[in-house]
C-alpha atoms as a PDB file:
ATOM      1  CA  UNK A   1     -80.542  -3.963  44.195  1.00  0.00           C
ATOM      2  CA  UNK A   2     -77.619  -5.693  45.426  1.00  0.00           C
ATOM      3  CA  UNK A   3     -75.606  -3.998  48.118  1.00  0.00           C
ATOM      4  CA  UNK A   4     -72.488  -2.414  46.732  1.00  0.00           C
ATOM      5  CA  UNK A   5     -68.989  -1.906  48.856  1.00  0.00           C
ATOM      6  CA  UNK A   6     -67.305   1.449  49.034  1.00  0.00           C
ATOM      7  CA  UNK A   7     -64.438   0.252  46.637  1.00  0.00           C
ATOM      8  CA  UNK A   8     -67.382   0.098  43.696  1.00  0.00           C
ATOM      9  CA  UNK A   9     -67.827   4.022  44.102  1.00  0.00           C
ATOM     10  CA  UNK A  10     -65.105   6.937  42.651  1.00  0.00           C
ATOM     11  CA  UNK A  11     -64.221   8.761  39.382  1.00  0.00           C
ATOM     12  CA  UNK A  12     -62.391   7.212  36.715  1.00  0.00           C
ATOM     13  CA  UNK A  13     -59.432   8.701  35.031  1.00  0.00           C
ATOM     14  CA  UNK A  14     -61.994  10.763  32.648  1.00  0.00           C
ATOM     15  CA  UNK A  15     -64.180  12.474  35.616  1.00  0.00           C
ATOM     16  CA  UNK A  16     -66.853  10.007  35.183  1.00  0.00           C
ATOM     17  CA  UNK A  17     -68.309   9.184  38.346  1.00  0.00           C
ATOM     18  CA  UNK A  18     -69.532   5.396  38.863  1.00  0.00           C
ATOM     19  CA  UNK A  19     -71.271   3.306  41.477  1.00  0.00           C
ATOM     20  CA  UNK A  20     -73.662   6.178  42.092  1.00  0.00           C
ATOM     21  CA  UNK A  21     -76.402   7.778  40.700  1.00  0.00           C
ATOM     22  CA  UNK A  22     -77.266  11.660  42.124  1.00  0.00           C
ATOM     23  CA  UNK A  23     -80.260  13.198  41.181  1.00  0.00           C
ATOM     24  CA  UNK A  24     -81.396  16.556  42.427  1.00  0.00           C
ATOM     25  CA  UNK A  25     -85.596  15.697  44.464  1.00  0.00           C
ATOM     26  CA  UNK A  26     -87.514  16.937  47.080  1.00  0.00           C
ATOM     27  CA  UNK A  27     -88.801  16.077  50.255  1.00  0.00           C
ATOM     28  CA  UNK A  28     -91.946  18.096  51.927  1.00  0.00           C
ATOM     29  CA  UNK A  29     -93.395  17.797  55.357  1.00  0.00           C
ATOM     30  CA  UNK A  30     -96.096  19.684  57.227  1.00  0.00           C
ATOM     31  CA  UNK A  31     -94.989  19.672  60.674  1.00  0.00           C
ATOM     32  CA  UNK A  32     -91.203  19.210  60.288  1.00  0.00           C
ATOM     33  CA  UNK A  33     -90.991  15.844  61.461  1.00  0.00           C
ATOM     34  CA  UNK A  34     -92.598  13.436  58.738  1.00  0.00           C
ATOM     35  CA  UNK A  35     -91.173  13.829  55.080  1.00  0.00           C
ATOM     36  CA  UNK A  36     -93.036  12.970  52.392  1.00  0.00           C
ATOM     37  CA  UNK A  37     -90.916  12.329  48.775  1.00  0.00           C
ATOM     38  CA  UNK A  38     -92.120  14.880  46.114  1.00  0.00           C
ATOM     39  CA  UNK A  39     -91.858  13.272  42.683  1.00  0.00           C
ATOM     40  CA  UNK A  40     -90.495  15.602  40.250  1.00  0.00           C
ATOM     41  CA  UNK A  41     -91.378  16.105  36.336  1.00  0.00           C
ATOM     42  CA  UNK A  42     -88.638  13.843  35.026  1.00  0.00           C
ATOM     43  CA  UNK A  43     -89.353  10.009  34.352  1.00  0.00           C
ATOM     44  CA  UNK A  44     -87.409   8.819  37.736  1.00  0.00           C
ATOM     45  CA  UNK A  45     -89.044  11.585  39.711  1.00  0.00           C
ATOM     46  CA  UNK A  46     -86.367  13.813  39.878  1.00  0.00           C
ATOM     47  CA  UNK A  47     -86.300  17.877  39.357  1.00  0.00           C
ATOM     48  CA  UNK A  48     -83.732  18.590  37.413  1.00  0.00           C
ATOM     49  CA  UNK A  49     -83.467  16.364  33.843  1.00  0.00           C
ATOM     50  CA  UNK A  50     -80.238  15.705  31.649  1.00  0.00           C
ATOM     51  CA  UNK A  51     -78.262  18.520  30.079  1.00  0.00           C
ATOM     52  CA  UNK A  52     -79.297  19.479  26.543  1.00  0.00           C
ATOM     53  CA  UNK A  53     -76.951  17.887  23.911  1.00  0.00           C
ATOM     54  CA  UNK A  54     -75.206  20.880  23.755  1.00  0.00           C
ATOM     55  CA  UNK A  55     -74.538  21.464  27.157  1.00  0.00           C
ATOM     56  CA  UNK A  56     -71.260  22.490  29.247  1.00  0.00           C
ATOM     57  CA  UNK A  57     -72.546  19.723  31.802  1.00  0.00           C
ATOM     58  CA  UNK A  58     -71.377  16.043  31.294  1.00  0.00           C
ATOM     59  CA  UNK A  59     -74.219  13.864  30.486  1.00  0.00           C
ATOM     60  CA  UNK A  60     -74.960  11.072  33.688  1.00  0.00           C
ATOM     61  CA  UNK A  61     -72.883  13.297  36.230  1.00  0.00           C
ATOM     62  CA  UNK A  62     -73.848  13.469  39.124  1.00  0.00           C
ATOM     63  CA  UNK A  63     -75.844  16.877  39.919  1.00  0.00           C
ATOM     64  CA  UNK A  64     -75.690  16.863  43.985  1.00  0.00           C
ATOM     65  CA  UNK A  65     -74.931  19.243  46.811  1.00  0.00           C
ATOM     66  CA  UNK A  66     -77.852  22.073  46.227  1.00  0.00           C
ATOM     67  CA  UNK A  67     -78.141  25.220  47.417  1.00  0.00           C
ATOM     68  CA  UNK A  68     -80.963  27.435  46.749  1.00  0.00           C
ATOM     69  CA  UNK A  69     -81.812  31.295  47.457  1.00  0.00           C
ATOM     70  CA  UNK A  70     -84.080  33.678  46.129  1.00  0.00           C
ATOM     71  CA  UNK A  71     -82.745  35.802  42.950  1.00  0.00           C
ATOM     72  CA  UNK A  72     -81.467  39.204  44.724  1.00  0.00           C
ATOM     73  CA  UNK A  73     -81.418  41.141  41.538  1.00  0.00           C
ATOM     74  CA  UNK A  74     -84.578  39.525  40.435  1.00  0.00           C
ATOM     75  CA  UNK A  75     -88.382  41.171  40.277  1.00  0.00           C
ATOM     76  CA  UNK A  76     -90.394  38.444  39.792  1.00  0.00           C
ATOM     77  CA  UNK A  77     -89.482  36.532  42.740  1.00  0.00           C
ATOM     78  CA  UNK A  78     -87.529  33.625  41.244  1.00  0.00           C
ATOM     79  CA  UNK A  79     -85.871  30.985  42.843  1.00  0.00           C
ATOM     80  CA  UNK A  80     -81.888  30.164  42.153  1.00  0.00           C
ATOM     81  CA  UNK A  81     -80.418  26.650  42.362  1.00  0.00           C
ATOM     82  CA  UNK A  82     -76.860  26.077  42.727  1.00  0.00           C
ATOM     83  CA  UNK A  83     -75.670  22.554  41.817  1.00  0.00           C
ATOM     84  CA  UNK A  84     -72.392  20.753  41.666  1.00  0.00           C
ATOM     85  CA  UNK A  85     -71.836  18.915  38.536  1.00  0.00           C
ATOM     86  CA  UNK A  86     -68.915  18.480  35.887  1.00  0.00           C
ATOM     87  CA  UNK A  87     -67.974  19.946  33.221  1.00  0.00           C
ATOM     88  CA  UNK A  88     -67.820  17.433  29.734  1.00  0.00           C
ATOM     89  CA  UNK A  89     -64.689  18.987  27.933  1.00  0.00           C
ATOM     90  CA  UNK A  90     -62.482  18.656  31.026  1.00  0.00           C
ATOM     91  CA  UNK A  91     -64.030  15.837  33.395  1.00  0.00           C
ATOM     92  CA  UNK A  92     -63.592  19.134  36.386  1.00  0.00           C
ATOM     93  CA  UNK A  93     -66.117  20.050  39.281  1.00  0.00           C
ATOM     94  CA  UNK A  94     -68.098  22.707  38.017  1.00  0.00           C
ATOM     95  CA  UNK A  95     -70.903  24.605  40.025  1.00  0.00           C
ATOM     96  CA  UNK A  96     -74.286  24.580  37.664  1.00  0.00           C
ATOM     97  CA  UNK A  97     -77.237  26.847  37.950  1.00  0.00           C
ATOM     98  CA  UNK A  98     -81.005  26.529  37.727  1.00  0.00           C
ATOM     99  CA  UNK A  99     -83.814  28.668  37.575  1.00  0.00           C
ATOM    100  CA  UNK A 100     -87.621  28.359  39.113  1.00  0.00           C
ATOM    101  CA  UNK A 101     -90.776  30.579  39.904  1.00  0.00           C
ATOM    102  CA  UNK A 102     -92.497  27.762  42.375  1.00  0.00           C
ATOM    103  CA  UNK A 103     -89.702  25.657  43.726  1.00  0.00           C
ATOM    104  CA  UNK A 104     -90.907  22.258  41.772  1.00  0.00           C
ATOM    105  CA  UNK A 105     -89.861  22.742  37.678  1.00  0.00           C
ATOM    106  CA  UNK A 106     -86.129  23.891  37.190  1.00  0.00           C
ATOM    107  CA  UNK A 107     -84.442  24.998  34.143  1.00  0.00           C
ATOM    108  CA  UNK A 108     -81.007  25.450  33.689  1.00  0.00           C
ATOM    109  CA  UNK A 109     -79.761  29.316  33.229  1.00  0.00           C
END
């Protein structure tokens, strides 16, 4: 890959981001020092794949800037991941959500 200069990343006039590809993955260690990459389920490794057709969530936005806590209503235990994204109809920021019971395989809620 080539290197690319700051001016090559932003958002267009529609909200589409370019220059820069953000994927949601996972890094592991055992003694909190050396990190390891954990490849995820989808074909580039990462966790969380593209929206449905139907989605809310543009298709090739970035999904970046995670956040994830335990469900607080929730019995079984469930993990809850908080993602910014954007929204298709308007091009806007828009905070996504994703469900998990072992912290690897996410589905959108």
């Amino acid at each position: 890959n080539a290197p690319m200069a700051l001016r090559d990343l932003g958002v267009d006039r529609d909200g589409e981001v370019y220059g820069m590809d953000m994927k949601l993955g996972v890094c592991v260690s055992q003694d909190g020092i050396k990190f390891g990459r954990f490849e995820g389920d989808e074909a580039d490794g990462s966790l969380l794949g593209p929206p449905p057709a139907n989605s809310w969530e543009r298709r090739n936005a970035p999904v970046a800037w995670p956040a994830v806590c335990e469900d607080p209503g929730g019995q079984t235990g469930d993990l809850l991941l908080f993602y910014g994204t954007t929204q298709d109809a308007t091009g806007l920021s828009a905070c996504g959500l994703a469900r998990s019971s072992n912290g690897v395989t996410w589905r959108r809620a």
